[in-house]
Each structure stands twice: as C-alpha cells, then as structure tokens.
N, C-alpha and C. Protein backbone atom coordinates (compact mmCIF):
# COMPACT_ATOMS: atom_id res chain seq x y z
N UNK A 1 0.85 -1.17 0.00
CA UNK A 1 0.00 0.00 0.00
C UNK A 1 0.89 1.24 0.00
N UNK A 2 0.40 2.03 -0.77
CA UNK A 2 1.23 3.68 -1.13
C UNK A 2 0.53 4.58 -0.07
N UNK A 3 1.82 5.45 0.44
CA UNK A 3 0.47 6.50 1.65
C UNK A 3 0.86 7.83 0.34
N UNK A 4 -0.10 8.17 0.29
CA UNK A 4 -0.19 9.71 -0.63
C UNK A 4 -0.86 10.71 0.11
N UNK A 5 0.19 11.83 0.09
CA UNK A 5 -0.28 12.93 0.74
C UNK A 5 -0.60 14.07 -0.02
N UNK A 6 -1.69 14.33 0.31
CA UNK A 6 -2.09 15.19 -0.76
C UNK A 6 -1.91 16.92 -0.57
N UNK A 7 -1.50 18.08 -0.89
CA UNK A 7 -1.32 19.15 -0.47
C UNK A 7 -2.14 19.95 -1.33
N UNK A 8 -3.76 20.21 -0.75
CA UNK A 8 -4.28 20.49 -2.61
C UNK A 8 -3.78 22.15 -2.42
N UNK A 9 -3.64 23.03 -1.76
CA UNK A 9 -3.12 24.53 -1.93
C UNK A 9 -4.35 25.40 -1.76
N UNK A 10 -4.30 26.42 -2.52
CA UNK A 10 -4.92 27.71 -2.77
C UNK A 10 -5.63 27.39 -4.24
N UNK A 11 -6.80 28.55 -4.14
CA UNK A 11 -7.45 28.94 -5.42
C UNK A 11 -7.79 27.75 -6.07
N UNK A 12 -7.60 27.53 -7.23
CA UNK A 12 -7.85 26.16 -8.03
C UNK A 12 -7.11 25.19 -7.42
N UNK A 13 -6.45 25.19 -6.86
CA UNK A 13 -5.90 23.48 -6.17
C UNK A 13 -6.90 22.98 -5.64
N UNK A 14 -7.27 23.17 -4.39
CA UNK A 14 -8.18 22.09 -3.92
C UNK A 14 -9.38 21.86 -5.01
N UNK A 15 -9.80 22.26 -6.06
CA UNK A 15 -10.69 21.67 -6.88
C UNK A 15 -10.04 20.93 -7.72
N UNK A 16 -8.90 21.01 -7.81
CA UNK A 16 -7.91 20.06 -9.12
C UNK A 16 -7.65 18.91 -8.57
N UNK A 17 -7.42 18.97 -7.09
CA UNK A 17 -6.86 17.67 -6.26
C UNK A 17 -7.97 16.94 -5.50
N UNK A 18 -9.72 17.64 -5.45
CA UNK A 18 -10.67 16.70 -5.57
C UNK A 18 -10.62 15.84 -6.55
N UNK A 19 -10.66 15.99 -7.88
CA UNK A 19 -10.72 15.52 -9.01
C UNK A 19 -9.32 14.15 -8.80
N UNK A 20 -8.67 14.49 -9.02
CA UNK A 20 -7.31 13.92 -8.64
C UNK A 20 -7.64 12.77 -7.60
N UNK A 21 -8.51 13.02 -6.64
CA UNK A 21 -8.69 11.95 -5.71
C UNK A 21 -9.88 11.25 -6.10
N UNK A 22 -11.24 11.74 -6.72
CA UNK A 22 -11.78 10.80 -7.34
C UNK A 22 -11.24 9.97 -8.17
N UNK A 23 -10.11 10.30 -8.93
CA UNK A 23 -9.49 9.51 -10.22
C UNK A 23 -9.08 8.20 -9.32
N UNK A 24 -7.83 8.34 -8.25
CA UNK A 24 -7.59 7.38 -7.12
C UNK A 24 -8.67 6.36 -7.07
N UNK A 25 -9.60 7.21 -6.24
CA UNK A 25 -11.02 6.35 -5.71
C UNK A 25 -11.28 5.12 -7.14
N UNK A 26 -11.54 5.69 -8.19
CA UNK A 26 -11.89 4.94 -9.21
C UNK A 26 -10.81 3.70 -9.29
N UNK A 27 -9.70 3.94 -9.37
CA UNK A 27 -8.52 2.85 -9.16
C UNK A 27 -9.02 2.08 -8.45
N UNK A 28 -9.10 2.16 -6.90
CA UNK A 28 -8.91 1.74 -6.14
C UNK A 28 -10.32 0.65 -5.90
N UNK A 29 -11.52 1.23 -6.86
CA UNK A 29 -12.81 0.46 -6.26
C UNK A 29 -12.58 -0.64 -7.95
N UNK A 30 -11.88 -0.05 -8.93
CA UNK A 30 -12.49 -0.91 -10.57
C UNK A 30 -10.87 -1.50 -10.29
N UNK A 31 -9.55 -1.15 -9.94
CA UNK A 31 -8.62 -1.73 -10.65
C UNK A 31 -7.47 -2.15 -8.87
N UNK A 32 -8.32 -2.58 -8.14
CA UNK A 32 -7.86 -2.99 -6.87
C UNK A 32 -6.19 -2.26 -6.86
N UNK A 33 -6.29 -1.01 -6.39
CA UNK A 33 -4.90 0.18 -6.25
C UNK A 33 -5.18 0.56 -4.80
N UNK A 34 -4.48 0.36 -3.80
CA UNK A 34 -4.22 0.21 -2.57
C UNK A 34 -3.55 1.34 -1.89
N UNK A 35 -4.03 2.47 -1.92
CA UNK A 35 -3.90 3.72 -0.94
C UNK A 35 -4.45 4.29 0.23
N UNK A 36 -3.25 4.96 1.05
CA UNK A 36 -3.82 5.35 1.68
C UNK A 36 -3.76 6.51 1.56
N UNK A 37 -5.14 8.00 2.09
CA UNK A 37 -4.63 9.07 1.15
C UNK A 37 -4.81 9.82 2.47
N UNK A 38 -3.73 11.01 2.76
CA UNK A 38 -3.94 12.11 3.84
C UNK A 38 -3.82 13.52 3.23
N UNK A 39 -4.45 14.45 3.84
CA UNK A 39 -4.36 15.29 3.65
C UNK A 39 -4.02 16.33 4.23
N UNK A 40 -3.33 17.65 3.90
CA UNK A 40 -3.00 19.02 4.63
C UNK A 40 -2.52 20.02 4.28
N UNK A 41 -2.31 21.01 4.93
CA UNK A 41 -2.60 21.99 4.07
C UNK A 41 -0.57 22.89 3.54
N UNK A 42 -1.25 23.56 2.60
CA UNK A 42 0.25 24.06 2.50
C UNK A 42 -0.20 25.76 1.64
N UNK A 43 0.81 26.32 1.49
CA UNK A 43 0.71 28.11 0.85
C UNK A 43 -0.38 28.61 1.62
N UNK A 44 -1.08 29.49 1.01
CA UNK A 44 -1.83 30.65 1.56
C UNK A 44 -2.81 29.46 2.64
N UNK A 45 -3.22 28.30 2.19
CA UNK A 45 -4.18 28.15 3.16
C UNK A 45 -3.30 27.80 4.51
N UNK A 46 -1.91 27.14 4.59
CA UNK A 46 -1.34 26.96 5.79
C UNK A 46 -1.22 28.41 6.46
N UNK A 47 -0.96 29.00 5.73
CA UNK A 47 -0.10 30.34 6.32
C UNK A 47 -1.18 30.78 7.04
N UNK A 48 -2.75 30.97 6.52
CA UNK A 48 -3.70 31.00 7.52
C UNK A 48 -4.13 30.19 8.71
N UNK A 49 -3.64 29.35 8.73
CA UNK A 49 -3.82 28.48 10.20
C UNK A 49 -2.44 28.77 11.05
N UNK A 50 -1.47 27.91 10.07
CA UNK A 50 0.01 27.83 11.43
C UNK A 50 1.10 29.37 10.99
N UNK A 51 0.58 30.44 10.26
CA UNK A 51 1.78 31.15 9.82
C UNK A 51 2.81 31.13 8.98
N UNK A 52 3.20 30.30 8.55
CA UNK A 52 4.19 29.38 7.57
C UNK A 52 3.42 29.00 6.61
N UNK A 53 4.00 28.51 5.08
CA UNK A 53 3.76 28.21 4.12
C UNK A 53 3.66 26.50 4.60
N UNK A 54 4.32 25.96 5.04
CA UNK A 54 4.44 24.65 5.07
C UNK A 54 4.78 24.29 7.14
N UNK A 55 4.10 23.75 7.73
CA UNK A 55 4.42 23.57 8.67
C UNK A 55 5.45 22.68 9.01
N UNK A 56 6.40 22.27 10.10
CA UNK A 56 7.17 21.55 10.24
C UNK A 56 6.42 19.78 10.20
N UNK A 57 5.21 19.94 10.87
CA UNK A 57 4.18 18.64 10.76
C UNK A 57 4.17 18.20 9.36
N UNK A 58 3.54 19.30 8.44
CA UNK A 58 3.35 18.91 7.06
C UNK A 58 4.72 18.20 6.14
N UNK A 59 5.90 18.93 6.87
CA UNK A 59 6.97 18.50 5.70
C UNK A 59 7.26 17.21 6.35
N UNK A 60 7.25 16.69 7.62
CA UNK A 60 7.18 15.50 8.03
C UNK A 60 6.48 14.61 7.62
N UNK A 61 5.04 15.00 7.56
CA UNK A 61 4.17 13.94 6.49
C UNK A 61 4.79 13.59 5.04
N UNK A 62 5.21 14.33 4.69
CA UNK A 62 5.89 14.50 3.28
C UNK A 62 6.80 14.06 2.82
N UNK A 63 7.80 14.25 4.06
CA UNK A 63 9.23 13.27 3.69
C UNK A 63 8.64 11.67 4.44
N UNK A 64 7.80 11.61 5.07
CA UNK A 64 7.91 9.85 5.00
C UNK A 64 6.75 9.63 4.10
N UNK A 65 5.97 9.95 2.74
CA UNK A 65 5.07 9.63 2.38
C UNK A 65 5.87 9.43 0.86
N UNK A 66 4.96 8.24 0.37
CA UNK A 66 5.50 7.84 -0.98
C UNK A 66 5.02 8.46 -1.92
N UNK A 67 4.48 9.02 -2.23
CA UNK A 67 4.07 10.20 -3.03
C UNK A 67 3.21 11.51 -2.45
N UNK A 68 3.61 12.53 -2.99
CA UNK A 68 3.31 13.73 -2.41
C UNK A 68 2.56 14.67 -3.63
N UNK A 69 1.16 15.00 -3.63
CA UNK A 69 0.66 15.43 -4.41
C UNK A 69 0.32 16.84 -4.71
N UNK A 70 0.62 17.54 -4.82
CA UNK A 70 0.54 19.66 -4.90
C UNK A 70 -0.08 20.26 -5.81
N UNK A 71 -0.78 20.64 -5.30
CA UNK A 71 -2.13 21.75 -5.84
C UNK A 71 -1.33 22.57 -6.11
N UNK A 72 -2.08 23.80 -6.73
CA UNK A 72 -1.64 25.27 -7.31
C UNK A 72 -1.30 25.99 -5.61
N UNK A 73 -0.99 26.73 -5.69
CA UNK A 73 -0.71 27.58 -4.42
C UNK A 73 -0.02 29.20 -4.61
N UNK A 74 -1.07 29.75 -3.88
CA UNK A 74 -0.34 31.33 -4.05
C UNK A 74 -2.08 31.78 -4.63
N UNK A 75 -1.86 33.66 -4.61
CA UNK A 75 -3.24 34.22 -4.60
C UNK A 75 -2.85 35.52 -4.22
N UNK A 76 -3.71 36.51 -4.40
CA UNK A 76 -3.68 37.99 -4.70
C UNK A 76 -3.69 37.92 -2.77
N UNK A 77 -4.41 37.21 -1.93
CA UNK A 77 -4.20 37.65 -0.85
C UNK A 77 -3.56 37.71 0.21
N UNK A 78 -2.25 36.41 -0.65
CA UNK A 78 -0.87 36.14 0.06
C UNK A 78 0.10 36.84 -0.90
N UNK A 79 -0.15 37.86 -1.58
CA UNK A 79 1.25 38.18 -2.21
C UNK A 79 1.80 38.89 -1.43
N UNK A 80 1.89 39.51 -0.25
CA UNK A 80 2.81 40.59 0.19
C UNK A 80 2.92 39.86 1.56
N UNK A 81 2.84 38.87 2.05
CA UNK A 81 3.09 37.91 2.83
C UNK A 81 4.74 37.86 2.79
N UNK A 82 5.35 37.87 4.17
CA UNK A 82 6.67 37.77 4.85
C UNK A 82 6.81 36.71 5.01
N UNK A 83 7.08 35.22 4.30
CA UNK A 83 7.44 33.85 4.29
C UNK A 83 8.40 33.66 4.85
N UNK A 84 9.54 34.49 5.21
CA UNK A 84 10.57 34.21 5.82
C UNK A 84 10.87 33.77 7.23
C-alpha cells in the first residue's frame, strides 16, 4: 500500500486535487490500487492556520510519504506575505 499525501493549496488546487482523488477512488474500487490518502494543508491556506507556508508537521508527512501530491498555491491575498 502507497500512503499519498495530498497538499491540494490555494485557489484552483483544492478543486484540481478533488478531481485527482476521485481519479484514485476509481482505481482503487475498478482496478484494486491500494492507498492510503492524507491530507493538509500548504501556501496561503497553511499560512492562515500555522503562519508558515508549510508547517514543520506537514513537511514530516511529506518526507515519510510515498508520493506527495501539490495543488496550485499562491493568490492575490498572500502576495505581500513575509514567508521568511
């Protein structure tokens, strides 16, 4: 079994990476594909919860996950955002 983490982002990501996970789902119910799928957040939508673009939690999910999936990220209301 693959763990996939999914990071759908800002703006059009999380609608690109629904899609993206129905495609999965379909695998997984017609062509027996064995995932497990998590999710969290990263760019403008992290930065609104933990401050950071990417939390230290999230990049942990990330480096032990076998595939890592990324939405679009970024938006007119994080551009002047201090990432540093």
């Amino acid at each position: 079994m693959k763990n996939i983490l999914i990071l759908a982002g800002d703006g059009i990501g999380p609608e690109v990476m629904r899609e993206a996970c129905r495609i999965i789902d379909w695998f997984g119910a017609h062509r027996g594909l064995e995932v497990n799928l998590e999710h969290d957040l990263v760019g403008g939508a992290a930065y609104d919860v933990h401050q950071c673009a990417i939390s230290d939690a999230t990049m942990e999910k990330a480096l032990a996950a076998d595939i890592v999936m990324l939405g679009a990220v970024g938006g007119a209301k994080w551009d002047n955002v201090d990432y540093a």
